[in-house]
Protein backbone atom coordinates (compact mmCIF):
# COMPACT_ATOMS: atom_id res chain seq x y z
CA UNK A 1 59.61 -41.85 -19.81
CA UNK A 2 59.86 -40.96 -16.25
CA UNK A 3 56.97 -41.64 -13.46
CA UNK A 4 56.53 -38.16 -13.14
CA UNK A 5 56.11 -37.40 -17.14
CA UNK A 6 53.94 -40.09 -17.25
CA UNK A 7 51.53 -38.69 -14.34
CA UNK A 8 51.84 -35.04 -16.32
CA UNK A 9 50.67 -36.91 -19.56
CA UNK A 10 48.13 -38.92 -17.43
CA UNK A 11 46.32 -35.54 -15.73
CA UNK A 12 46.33 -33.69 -18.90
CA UNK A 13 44.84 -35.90 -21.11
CA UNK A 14 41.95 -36.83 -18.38
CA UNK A 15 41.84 -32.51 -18.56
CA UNK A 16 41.84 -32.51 -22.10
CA UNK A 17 39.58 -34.98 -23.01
CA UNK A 18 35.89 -33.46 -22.00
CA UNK A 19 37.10 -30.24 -23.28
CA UNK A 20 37.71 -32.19 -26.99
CA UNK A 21 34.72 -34.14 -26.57
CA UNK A 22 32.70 -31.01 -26.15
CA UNK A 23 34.18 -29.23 -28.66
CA UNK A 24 33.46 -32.33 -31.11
CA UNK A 25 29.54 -32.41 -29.71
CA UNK A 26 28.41 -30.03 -32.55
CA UNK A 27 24.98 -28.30 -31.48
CA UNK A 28 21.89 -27.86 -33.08
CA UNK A 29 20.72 -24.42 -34.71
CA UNK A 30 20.68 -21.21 -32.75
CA UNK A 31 17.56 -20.74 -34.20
CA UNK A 32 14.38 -22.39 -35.46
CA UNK A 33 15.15 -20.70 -39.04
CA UNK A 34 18.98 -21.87 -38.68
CA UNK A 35 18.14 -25.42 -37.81
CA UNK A 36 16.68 -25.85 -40.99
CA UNK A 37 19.36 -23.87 -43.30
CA UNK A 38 21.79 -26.40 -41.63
CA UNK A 39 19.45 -29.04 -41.61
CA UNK A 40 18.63 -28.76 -45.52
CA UNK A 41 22.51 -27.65 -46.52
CA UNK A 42 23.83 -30.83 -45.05
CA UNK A 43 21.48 -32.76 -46.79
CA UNK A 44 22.14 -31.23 -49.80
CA UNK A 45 25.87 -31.75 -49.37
CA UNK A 46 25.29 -34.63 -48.46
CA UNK A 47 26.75 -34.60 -45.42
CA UNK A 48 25.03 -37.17 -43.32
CA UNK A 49 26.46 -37.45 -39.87
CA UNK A 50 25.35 -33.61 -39.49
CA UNK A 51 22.05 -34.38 -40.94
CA UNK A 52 22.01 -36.84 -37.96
CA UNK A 53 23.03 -34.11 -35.47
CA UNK A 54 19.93 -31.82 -36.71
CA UNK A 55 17.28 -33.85 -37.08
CA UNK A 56 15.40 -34.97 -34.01
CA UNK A 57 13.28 -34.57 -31.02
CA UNK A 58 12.78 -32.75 -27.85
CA UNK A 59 15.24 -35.12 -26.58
CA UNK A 60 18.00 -34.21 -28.59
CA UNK A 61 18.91 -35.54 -31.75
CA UNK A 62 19.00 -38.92 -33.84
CA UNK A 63 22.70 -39.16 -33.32
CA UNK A 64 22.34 -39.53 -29.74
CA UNK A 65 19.30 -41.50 -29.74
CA UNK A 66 19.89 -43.49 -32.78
CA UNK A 67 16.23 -44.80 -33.35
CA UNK A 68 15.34 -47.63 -35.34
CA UNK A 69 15.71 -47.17 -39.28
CA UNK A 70 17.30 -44.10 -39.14
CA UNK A 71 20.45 -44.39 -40.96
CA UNK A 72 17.59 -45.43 -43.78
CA UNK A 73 15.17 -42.17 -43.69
CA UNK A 74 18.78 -40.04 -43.54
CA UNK A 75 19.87 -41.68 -46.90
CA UNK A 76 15.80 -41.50 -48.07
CA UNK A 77 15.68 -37.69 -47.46
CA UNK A 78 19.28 -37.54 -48.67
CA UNK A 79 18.61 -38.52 -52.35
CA UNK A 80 15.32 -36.71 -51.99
CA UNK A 81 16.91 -33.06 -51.63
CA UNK A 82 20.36 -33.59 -53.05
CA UNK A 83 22.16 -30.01 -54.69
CA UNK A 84 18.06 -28.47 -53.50
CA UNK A 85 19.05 -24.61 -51.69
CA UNK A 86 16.56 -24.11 -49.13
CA UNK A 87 15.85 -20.51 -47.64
CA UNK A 88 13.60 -20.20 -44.53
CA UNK A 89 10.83 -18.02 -45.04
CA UNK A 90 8.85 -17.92 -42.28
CA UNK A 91 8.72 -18.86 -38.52
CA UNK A 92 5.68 -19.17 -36.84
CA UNK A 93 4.28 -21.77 -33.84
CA UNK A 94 2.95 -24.88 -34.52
CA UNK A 95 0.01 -26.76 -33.93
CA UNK A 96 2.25 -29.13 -31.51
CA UNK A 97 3.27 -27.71 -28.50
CA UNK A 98 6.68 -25.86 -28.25
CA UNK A 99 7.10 -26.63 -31.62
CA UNK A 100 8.01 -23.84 -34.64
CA UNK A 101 6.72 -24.50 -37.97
CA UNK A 102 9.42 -23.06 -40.63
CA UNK A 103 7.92 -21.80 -43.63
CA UNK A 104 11.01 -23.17 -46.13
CA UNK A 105 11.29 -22.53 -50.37
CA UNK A 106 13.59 -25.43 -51.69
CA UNK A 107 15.17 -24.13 -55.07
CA UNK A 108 16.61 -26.61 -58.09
CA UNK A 109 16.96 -26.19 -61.70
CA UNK A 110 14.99 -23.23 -61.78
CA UNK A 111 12.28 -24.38 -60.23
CA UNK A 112 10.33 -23.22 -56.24
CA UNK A 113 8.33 -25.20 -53.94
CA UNK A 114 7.59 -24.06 -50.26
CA UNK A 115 7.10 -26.74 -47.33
CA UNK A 116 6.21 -26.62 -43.91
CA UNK A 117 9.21 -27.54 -41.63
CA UNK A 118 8.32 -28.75 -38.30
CA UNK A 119 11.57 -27.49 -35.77
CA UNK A 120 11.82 -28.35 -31.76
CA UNK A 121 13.71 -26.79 -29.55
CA UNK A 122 15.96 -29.54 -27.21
CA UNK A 123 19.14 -29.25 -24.93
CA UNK A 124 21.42 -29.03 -27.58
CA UNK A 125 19.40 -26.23 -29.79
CA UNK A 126 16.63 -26.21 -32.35
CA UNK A 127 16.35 -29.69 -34.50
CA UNK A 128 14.55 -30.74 -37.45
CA UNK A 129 11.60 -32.44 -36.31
CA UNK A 130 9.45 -33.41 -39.59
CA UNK A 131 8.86 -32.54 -43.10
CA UNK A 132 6.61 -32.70 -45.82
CA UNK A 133 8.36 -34.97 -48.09
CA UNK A 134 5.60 -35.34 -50.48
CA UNK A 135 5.79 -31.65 -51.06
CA UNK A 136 9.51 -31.34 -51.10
CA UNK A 137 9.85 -34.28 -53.53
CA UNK A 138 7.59 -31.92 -55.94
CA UNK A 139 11.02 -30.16 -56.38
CA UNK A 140 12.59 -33.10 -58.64
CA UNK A 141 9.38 -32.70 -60.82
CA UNK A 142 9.18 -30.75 -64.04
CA UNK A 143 8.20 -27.10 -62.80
CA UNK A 144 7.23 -26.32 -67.19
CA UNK A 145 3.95 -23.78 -66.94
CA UNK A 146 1.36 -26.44 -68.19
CA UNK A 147 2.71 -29.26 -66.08
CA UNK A 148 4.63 -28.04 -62.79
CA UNK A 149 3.92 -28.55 -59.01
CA UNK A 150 5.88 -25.75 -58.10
CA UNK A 151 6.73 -22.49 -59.54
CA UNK A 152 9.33 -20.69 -61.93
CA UNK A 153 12.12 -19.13 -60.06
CA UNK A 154 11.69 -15.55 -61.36
């Protein structure tokens, strides 16, 4: 390869590489409501490294951060909502500031319970802040009349 070919190749892959990396950097949701559709489908799929990318802080997300134990609480939450379909409800503020609380039904064999989603907005979009798993883990329980914690799809 010639000197000059070399110096083309050189040039455009020092162009080409931020462009790739940003194109690679996916973002968090557009919206409060969207964060946690993405949020809860990745889980569900279990697609973890975008669970990563969606769950976080007002700093940005666990994937960029990488916090202590998280890889752990991914695969935790993971098992916990695995083939659930969530659908936001409900978007109001919440009691911490600039936070949105996401009013969210999770859905599995035939059977509805609604949780509180807590959803911050950071540099890179909305992210999942916090749950309640105790609630959503109600999903995995028998939903029969006498004995359910959540309700009968209609």
């Amino acid at each position: 390869m010639s000197k000059v070919a070399t110096h083309r190749l050189v040039a455009l892959l020092l162009v080409a590489s931020p462009l790739s990396a940003f194109a690679q950097t996916p973002a968090g949701g557009a919206t409060p409501s969207a964060a946690v559709s993405e949020f809860m489908r990745a889980l569900a799929d279990s697609n973890l490294t975008r669970v990563a990318q969606l769950w976080g802080n007002a700093k940005g997300p666990v994937s960029s951060s990488r916090p202590k134990g998280y890889e752990k609480k991914i695969v935790i939450m993971q098992a916990l909502l695995r083939g659930v379909v969530a659908k936001p409800v409900g978007d109001v503020a919440a009691d911490k500031g600039g936070m949105r609380t996401v009013t969210t039904q999770l859905s599995h064999n035939g059977c509805l319970v609604t949780i509180p989603v807590n959803v911050v907005k950071s540099s890179v979009g909305w992210l999942v802040h916090d749950f309640d798993d105790v609630e959503a883990s109600k999903i995995n329980q028998p939903c029969e009349a006498s004995k359910r914690p959540g309700n009968l799809e209609p």
